[in-house]
PDB file of N, CA and C in Angstrom:
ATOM      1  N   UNK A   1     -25.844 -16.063  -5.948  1.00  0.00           N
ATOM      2  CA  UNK A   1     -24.957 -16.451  -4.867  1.00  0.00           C
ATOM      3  C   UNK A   1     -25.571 -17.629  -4.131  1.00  0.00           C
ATOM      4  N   UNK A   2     -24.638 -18.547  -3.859  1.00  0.00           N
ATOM      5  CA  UNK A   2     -25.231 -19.513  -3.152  1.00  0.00           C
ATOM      6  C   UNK A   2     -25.336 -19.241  -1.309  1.00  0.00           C
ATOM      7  N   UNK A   3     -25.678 -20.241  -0.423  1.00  0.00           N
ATOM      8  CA  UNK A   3     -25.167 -20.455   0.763  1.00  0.00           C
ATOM      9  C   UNK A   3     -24.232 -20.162   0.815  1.00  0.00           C
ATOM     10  N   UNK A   4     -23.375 -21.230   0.226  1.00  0.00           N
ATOM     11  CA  UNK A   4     -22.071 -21.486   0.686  1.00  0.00           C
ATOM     12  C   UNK A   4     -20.954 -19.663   0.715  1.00  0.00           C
ATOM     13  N   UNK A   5     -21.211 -19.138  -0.792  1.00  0.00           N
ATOM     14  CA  UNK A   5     -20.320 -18.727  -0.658  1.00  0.00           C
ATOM     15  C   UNK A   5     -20.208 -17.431   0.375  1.00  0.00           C
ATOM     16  N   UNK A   6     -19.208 -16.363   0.408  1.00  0.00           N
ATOM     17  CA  UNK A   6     -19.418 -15.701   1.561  1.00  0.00           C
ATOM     18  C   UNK A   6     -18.160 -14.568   1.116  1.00  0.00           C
ATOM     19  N   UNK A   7     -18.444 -13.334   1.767  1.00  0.00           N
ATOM     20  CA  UNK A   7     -17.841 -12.269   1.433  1.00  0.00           C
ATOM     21  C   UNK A   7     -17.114 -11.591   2.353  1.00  0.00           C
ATOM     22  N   UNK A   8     -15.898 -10.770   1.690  1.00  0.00           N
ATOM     23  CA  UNK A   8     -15.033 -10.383   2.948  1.00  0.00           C
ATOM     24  C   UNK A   8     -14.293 -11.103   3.647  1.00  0.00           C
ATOM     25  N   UNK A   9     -12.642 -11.276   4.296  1.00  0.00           N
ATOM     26  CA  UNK A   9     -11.688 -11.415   4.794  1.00  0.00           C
ATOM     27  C   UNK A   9     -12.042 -13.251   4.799  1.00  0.00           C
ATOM     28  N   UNK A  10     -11.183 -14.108   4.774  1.00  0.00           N
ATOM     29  CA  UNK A  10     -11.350 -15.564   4.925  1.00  0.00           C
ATOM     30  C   UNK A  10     -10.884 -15.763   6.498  1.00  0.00           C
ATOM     31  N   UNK A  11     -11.368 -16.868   6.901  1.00  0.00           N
ATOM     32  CA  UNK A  11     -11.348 -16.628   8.764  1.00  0.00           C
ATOM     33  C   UNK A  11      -9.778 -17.363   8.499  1.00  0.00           C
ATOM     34  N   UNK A  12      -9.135 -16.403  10.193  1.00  0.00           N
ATOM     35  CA  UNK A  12      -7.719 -17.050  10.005  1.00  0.00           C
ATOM     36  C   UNK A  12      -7.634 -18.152  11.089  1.00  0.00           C
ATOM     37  N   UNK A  13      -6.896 -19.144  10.156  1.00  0.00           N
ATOM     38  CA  UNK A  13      -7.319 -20.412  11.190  1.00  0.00           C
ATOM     39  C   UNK A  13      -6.715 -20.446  12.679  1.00  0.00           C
ATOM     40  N   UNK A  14      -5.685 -19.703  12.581  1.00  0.00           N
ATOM     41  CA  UNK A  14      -5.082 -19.653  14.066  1.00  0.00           C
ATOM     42  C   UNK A  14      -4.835 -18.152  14.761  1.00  0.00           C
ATOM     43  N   UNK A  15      -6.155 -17.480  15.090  1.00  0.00           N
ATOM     44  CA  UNK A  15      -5.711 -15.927  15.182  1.00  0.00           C
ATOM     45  C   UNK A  15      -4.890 -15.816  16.771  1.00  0.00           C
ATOM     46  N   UNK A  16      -4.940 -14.635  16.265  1.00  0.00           N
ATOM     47  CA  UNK A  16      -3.835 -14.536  17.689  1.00  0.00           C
ATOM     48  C   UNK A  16      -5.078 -13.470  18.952  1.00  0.00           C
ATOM     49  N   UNK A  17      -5.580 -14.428  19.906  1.00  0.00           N
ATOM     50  CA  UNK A  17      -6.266 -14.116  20.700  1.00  0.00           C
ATOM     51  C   UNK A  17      -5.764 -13.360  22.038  1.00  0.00           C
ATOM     52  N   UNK A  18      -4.668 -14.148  21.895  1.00  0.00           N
ATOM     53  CA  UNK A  18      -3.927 -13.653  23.443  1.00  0.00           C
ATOM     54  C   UNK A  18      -2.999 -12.070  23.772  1.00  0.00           C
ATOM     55  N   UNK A  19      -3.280 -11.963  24.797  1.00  0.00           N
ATOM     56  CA  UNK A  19      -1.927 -10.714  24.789  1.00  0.00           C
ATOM     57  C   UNK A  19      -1.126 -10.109  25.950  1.00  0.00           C
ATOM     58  N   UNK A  20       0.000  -9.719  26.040  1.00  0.00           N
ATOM     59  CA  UNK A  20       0.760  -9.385  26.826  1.00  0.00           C
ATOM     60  C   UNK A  20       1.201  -8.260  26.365  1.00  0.00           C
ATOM     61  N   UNK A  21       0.243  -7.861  27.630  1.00  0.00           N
ATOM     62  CA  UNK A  21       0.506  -5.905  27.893  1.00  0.00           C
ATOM     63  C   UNK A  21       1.962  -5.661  28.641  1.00  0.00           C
ATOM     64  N   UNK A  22       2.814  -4.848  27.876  1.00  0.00           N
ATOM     65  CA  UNK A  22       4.055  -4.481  28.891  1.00  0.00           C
ATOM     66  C   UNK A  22       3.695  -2.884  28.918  1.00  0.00           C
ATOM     67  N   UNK A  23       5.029  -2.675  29.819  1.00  0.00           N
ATOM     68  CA  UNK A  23       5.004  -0.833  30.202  1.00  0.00           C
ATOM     69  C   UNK A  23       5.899  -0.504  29.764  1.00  0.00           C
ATOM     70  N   UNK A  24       6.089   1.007  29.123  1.00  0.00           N
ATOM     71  CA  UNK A  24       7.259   1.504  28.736  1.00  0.00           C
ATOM     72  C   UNK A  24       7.066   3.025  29.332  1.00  0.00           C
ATOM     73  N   UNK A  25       8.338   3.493  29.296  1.00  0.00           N
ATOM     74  CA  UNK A  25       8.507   4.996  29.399  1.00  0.00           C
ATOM     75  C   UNK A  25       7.930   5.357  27.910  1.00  0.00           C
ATOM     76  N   UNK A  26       7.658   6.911  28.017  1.00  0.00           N
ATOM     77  CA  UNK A  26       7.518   7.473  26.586  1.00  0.00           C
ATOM     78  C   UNK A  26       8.893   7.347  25.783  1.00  0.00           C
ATOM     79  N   UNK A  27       9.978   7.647  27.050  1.00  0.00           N
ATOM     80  CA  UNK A  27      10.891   7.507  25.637  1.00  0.00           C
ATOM     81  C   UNK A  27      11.054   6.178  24.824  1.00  0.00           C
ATOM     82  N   UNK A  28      11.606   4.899  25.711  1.00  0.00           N
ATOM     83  CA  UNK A  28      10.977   3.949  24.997  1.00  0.00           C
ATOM     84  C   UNK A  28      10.077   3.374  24.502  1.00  0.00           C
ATOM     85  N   UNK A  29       8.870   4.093  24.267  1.00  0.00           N
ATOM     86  CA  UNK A  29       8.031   3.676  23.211  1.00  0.00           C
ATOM     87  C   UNK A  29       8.143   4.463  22.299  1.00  0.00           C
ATOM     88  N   UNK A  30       8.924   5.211  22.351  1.00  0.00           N
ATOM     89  CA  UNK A  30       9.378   6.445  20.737  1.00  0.00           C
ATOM     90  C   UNK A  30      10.358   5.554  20.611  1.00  0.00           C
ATOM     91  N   UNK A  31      11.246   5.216  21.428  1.00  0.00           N
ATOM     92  CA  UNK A  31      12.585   4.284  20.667  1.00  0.00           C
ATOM     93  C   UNK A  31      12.031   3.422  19.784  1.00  0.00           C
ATOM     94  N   UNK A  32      11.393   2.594  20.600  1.00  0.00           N
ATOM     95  CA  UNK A  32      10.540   1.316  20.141  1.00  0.00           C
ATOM     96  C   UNK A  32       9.966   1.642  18.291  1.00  0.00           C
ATOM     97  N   UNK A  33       8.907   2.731  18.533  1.00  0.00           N
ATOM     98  CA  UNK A  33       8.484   3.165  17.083  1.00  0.00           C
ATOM     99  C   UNK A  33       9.597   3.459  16.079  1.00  0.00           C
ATOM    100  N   UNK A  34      10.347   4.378  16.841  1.00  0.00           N
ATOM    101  CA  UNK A  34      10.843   4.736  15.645  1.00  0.00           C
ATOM    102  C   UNK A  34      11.759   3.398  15.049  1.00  0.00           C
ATOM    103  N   UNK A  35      12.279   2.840  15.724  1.00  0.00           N
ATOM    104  CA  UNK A  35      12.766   1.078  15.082  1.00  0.00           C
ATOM    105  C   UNK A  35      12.265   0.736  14.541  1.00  0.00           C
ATOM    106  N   UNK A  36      10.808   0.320  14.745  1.00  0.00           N
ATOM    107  CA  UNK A  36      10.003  -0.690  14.133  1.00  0.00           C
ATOM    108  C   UNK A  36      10.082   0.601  12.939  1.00  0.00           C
ATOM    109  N   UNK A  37       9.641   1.709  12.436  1.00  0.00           N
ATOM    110  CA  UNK A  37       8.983   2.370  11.353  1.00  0.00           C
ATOM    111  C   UNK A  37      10.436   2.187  10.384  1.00  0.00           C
ATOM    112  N   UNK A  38      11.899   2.323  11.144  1.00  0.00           N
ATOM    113  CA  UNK A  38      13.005   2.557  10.400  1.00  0.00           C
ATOM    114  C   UNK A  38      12.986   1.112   9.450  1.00  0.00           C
ATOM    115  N   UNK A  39      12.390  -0.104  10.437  1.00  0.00           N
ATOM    116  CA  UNK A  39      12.312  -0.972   9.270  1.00  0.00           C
ATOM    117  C   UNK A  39      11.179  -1.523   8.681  1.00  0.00           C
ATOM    118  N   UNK A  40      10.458  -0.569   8.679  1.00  0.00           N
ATOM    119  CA  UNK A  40       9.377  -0.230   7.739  1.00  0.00           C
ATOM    120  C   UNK A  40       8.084  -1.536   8.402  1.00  0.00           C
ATOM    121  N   UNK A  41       7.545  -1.288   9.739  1.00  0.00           N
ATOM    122  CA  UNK A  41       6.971  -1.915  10.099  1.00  0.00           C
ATOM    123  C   UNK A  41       6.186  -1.506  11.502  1.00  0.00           C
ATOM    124  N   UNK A  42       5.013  -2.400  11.949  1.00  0.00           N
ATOM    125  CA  UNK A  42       4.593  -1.317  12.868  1.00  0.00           C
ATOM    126  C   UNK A  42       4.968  -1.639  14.627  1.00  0.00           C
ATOM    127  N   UNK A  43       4.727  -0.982  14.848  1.00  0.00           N
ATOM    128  CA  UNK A  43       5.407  -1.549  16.463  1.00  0.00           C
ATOM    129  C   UNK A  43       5.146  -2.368  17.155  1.00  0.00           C
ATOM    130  N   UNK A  44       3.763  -2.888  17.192  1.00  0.00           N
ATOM    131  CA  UNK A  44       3.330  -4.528  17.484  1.00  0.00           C
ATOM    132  C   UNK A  44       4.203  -5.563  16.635  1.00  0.00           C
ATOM    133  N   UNK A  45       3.718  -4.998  15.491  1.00  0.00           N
ATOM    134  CA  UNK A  45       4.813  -6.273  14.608  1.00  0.00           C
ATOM    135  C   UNK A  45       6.337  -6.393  15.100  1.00  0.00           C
ATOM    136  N   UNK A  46       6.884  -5.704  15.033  1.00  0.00           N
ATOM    137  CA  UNK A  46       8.419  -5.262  15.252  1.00  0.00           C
ATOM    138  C   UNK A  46       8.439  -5.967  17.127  1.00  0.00           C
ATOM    139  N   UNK A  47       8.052  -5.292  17.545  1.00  0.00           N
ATOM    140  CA  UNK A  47       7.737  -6.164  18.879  1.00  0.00           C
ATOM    141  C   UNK A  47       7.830  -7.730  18.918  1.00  0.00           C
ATOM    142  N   UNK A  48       6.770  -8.267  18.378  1.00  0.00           N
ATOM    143  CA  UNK A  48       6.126  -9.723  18.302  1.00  0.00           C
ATOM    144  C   UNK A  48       7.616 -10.192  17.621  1.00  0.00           C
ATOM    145  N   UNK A  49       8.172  -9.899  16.572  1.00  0.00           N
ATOM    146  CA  UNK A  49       9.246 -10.283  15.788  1.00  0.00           C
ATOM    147  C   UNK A  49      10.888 -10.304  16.759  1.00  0.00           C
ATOM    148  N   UNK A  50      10.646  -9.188  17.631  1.00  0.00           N
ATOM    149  CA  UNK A  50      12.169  -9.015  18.119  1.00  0.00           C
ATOM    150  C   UNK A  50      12.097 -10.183  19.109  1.00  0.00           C
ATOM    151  N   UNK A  51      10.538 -10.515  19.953  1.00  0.00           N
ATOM    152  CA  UNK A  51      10.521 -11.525  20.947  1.00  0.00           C
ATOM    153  C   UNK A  51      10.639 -12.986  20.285  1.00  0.00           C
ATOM    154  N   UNK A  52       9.765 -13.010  19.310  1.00  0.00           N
ATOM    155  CA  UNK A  52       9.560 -14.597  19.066  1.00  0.00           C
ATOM    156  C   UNK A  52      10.043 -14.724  17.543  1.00  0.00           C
ATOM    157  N   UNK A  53      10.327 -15.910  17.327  1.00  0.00           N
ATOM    158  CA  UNK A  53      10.120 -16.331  15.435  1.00  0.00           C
ATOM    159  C   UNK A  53       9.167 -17.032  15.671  1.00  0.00           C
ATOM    160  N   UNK A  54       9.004 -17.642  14.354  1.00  0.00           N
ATOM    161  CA  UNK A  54       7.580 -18.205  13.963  1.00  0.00           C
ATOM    162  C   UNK A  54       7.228 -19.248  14.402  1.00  0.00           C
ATOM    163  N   UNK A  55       8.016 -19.844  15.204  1.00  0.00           N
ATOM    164  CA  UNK A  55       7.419 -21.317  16.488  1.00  0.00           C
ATOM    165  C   UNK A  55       7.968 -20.978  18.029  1.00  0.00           C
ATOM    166  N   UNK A  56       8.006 -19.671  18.193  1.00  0.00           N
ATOM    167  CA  UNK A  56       7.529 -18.820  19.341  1.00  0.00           C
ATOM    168  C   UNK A  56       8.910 -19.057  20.314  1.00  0.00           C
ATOM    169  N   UNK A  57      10.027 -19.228  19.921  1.00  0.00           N
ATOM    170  CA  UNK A  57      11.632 -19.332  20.567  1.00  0.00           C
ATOM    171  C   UNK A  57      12.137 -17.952  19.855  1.00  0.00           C
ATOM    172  N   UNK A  58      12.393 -17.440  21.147  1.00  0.00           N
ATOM    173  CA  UNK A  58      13.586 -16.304  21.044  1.00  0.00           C
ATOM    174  C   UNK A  58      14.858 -16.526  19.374  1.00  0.00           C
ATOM    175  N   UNK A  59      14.893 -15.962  19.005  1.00  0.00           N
ATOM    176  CA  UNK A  59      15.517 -16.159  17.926  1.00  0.00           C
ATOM    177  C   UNK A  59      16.695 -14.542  17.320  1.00  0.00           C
ATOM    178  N   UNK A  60      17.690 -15.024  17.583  1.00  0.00           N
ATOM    179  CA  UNK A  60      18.619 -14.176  16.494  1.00  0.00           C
ATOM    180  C   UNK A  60      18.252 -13.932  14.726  1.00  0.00           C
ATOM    181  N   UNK A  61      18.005 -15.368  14.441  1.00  0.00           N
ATOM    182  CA  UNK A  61      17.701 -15.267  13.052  1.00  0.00           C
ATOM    183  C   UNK A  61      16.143 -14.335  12.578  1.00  0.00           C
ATOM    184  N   UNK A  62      15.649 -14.257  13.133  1.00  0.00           N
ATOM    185  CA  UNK A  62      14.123 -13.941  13.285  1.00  0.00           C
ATOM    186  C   UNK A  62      14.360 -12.255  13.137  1.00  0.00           C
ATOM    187  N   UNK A  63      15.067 -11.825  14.013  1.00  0.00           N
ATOM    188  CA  UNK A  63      15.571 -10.434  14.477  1.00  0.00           C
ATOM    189  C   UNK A  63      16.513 -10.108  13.133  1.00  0.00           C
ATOM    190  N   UNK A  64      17.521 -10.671  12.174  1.00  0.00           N
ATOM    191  CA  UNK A  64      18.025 -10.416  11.135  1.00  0.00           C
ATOM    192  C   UNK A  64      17.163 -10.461   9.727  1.00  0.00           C
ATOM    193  N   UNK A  65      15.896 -11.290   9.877  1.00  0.00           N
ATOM    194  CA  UNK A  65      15.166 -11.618   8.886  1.00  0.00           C
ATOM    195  C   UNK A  65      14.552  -9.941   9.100  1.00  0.00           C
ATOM    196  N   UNK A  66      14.031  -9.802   9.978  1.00  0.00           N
ATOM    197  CA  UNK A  66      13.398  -8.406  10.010  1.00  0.00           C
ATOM    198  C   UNK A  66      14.424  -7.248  10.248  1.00  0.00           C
ATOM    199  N   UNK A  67      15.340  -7.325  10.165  1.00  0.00           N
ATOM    200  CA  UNK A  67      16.183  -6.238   9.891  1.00  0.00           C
ATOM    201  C   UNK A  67      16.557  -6.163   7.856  1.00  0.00           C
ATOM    202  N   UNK A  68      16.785  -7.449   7.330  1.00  0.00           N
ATOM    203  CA  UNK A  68      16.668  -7.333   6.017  1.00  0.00           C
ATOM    204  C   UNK A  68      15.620  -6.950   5.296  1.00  0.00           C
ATOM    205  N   UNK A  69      14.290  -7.512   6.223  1.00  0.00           N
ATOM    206  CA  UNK A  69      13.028  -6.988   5.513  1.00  0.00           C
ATOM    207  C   UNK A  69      12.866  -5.276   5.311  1.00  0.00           C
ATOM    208  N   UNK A  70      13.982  -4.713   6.227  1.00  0.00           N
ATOM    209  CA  UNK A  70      13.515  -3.110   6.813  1.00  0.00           C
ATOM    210  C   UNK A  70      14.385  -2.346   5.654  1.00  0.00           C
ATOM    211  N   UNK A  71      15.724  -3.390   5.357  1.00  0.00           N
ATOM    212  CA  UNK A  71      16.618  -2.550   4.948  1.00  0.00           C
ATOM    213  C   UNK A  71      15.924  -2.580   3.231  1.00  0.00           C
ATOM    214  N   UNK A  72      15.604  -3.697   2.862  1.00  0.00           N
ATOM    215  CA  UNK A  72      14.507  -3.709   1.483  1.00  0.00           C
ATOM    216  C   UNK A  72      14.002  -2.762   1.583  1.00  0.00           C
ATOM    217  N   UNK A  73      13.079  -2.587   2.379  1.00  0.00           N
ATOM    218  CA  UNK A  73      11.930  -1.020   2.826  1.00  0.00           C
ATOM    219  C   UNK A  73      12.353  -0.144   2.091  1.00  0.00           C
ATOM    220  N   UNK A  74      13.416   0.049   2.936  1.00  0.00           N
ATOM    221  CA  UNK A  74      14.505   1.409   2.719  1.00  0.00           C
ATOM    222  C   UNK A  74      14.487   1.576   1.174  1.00  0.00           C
ATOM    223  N   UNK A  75      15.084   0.596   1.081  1.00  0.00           N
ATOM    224  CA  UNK A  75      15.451   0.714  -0.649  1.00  0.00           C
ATOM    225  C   UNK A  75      14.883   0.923  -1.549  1.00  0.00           C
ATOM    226  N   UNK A  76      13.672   0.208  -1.571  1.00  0.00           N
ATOM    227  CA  UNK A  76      12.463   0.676  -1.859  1.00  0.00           C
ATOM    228  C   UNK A  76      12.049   2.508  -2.295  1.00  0.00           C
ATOM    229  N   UNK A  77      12.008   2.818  -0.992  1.00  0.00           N
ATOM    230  CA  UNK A  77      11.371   4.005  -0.718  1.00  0.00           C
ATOM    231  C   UNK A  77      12.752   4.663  -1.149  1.00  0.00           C
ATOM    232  N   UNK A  78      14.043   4.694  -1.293  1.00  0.00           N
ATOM    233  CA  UNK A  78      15.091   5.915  -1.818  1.00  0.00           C
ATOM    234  C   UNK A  78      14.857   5.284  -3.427  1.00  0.00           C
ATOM    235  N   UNK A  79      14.020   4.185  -3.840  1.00  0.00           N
ATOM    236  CA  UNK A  79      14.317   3.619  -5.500  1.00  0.00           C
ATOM    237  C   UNK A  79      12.902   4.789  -5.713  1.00  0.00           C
ATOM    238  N   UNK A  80      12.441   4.569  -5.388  1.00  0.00           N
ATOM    239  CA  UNK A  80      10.785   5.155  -5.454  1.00  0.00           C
ATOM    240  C   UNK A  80      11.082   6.800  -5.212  1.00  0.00           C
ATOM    241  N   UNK A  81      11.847   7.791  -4.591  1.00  0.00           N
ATOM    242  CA  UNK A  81      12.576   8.533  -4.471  1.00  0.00           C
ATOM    243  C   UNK A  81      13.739   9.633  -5.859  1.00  0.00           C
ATOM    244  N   UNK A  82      14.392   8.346  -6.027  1.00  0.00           N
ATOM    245  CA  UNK A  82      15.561   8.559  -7.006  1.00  0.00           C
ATOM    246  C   UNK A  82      14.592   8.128  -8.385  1.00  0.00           C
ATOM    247  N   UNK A  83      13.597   7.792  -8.984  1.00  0.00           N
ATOM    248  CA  UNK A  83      13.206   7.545  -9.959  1.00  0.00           C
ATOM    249  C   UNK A  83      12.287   8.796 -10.204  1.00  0.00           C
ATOM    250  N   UNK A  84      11.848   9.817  -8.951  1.00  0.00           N
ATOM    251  CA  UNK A  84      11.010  10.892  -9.013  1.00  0.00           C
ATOM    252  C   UNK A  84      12.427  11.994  -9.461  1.00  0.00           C
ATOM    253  N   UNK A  85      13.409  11.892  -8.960  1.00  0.00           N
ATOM    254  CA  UNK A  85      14.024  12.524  -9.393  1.00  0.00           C
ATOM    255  C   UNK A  85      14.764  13.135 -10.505  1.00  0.00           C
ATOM    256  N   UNK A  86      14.840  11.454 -10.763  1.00  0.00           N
ATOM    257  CA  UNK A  86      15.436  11.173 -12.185  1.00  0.00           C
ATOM    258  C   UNK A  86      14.565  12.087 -13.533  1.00  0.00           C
ATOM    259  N   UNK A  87      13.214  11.598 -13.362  1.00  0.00           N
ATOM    260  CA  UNK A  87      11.939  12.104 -13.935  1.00  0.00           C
ATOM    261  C   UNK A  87      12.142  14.025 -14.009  1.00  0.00           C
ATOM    262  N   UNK A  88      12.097  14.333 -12.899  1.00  0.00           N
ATOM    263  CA  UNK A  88      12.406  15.783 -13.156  1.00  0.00           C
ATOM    264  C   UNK A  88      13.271  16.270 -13.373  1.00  0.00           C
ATOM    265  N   UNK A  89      14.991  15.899 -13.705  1.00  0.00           N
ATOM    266  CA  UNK A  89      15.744  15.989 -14.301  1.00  0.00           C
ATOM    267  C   UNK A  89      15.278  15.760 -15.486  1.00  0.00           C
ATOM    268  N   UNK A  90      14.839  14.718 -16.064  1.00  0.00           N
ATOM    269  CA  UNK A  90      14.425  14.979 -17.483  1.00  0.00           C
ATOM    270  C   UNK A  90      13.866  15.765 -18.109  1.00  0.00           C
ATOM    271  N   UNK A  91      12.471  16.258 -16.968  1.00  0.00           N
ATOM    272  CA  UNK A  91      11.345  17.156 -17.702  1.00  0.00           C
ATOM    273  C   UNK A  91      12.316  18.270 -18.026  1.00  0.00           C
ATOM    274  N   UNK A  92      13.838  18.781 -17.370  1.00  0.00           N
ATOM    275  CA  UNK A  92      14.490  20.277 -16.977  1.00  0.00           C
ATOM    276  C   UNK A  92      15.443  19.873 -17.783  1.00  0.00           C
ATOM    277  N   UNK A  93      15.470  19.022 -18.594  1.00  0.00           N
ATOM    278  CA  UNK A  93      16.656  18.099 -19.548  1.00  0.00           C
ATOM    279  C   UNK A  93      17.773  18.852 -18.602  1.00  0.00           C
ATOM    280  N   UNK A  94      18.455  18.660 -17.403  1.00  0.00           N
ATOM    281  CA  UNK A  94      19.050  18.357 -16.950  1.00  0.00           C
ATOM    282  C   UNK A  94      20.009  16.974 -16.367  1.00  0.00           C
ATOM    283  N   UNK A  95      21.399  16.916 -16.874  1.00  0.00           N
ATOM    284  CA  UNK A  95      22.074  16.176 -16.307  1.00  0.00           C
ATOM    285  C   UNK A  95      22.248  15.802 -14.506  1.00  0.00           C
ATOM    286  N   UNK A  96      22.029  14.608 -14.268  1.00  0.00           N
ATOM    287  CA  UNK A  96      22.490  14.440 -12.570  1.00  0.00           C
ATOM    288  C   UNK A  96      23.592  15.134 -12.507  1.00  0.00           C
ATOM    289  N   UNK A  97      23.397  15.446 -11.080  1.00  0.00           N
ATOM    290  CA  UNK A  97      24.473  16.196 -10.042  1.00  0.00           C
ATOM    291  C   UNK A  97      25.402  14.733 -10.038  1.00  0.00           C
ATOM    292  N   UNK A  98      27.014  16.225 -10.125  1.00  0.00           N
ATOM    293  CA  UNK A  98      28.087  14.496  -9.933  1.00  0.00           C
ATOM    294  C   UNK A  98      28.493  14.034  -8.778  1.00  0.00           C
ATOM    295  N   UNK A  99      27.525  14.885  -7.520  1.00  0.00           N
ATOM    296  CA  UNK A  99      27.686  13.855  -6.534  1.00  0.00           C
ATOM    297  C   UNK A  99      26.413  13.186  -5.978  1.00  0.00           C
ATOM    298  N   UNK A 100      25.515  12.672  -7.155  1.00  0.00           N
ATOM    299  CA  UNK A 100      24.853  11.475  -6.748  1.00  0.00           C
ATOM    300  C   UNK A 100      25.385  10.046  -7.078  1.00  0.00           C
ATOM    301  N   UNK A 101      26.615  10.750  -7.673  1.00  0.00           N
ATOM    302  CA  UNK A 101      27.601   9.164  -8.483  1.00  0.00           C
ATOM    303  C   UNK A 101      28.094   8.253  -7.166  1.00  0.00           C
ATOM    304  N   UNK A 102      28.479   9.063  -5.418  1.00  0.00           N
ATOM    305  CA  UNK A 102      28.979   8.082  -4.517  1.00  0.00           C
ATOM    306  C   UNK A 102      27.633   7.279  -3.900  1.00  0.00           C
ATOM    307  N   UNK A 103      26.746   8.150  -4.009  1.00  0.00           N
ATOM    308  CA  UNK A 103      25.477   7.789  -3.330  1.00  0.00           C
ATOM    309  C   UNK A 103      24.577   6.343  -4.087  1.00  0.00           C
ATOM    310  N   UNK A 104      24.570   6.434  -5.441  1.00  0.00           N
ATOM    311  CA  UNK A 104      24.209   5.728  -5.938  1.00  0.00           C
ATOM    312  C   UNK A 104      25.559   4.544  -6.301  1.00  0.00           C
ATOM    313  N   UNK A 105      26.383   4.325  -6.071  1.00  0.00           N
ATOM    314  CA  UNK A 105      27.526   3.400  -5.784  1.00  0.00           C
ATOM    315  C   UNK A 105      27.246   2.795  -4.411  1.00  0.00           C
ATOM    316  N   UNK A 106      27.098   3.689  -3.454  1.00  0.00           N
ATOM    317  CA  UNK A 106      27.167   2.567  -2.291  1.00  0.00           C
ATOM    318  C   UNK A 106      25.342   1.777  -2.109  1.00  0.00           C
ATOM    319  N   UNK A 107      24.201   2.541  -2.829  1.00  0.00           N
ATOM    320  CA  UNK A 107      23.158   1.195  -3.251  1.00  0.00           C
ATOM    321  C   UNK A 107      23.531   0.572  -3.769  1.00  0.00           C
ATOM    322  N   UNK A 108      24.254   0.603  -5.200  1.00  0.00           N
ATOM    323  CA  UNK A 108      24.323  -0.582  -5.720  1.00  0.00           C
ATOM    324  C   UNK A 108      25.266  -1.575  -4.567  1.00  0.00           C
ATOM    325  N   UNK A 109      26.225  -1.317  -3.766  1.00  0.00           N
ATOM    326  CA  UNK A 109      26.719  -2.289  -2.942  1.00  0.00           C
ATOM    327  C   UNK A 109      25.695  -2.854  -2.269  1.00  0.00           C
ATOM    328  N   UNK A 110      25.202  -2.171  -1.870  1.00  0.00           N
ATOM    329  CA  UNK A 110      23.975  -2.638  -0.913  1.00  0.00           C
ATOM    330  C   UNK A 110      23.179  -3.460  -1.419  1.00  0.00           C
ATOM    331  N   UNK A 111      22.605  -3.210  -2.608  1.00  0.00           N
ATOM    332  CA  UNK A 111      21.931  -4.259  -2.900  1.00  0.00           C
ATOM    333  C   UNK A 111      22.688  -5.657  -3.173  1.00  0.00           C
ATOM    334  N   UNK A 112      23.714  -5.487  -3.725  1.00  0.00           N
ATOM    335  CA  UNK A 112      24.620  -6.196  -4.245  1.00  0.00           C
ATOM    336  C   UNK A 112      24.853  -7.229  -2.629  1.00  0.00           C
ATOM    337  N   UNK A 113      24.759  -6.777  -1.888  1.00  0.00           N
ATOM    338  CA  UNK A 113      25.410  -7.595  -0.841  1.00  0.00           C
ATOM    339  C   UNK A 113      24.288  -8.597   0.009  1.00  0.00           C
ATOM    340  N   UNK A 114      22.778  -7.601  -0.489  1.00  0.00           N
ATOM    341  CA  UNK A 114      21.482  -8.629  -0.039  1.00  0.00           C
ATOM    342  C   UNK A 114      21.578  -9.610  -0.831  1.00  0.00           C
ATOM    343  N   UNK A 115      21.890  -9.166  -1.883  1.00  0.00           N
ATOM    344  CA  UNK A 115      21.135 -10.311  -3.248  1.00  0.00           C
ATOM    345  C   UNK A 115      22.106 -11.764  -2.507  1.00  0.00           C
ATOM    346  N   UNK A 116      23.125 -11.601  -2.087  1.00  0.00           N
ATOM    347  CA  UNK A 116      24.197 -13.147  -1.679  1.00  0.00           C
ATOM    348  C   UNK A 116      23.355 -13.672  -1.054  1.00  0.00           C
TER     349      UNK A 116
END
């Protein structure tokens, strides 16, 4: 190993030093969480995101970018879900139930309507 090189995390060139403490009731900071977790994110983040976009102006678009990021999440985690399922239907050579046919129709819309 030389000098130069060096181990562990690369320094970030612009960290975020500063901070603004607010107050909440408990219930709104359960509101708060459970939002941020519904779109699969943590409550600082979800916070920082609902206030600012990425050159620090209030933003609508910013707030939809992270609502698509959440609803991916989602999808994710019921694909990751429905593929465990699928799996143990097989091991039981069992056919799907015929009412996962509406459920799995309105993902495919769903996805169908991110992908535009």
């Amino acid at each position: 190993m030389t000098a130069k090189q060096k181990f562990g995390r690369p320094r970030v060139t612009d960290p975020r030093s500063e901070q603004l403490n607010l107050s909440f009731t408990t219930q709104e900071l359960e509101a708060i969480t459970q939002r941020a977790r519904a779109l699969g994110m943590r409550p600082a983040h979800f916070g920082r995101q609902a206030l600012l976009d990425h050159e620090g102006r209030r933003t609508e678009e910013g707030g939809r970018n992270a609502a698509i990021a959440g609803i991916i999440s989602q999808l994710s985690r019921l694909g990751n879900n429905l593929n465990q399922m699928v799996k143990r239907l097989h091991i039981l050579e069992v056919g799907p139930p015929e009412d996962a046919e509406p459920l799995l129709r309105d993902i495919r819309q769903l996805i169908a309507r991110l992908s535009r």
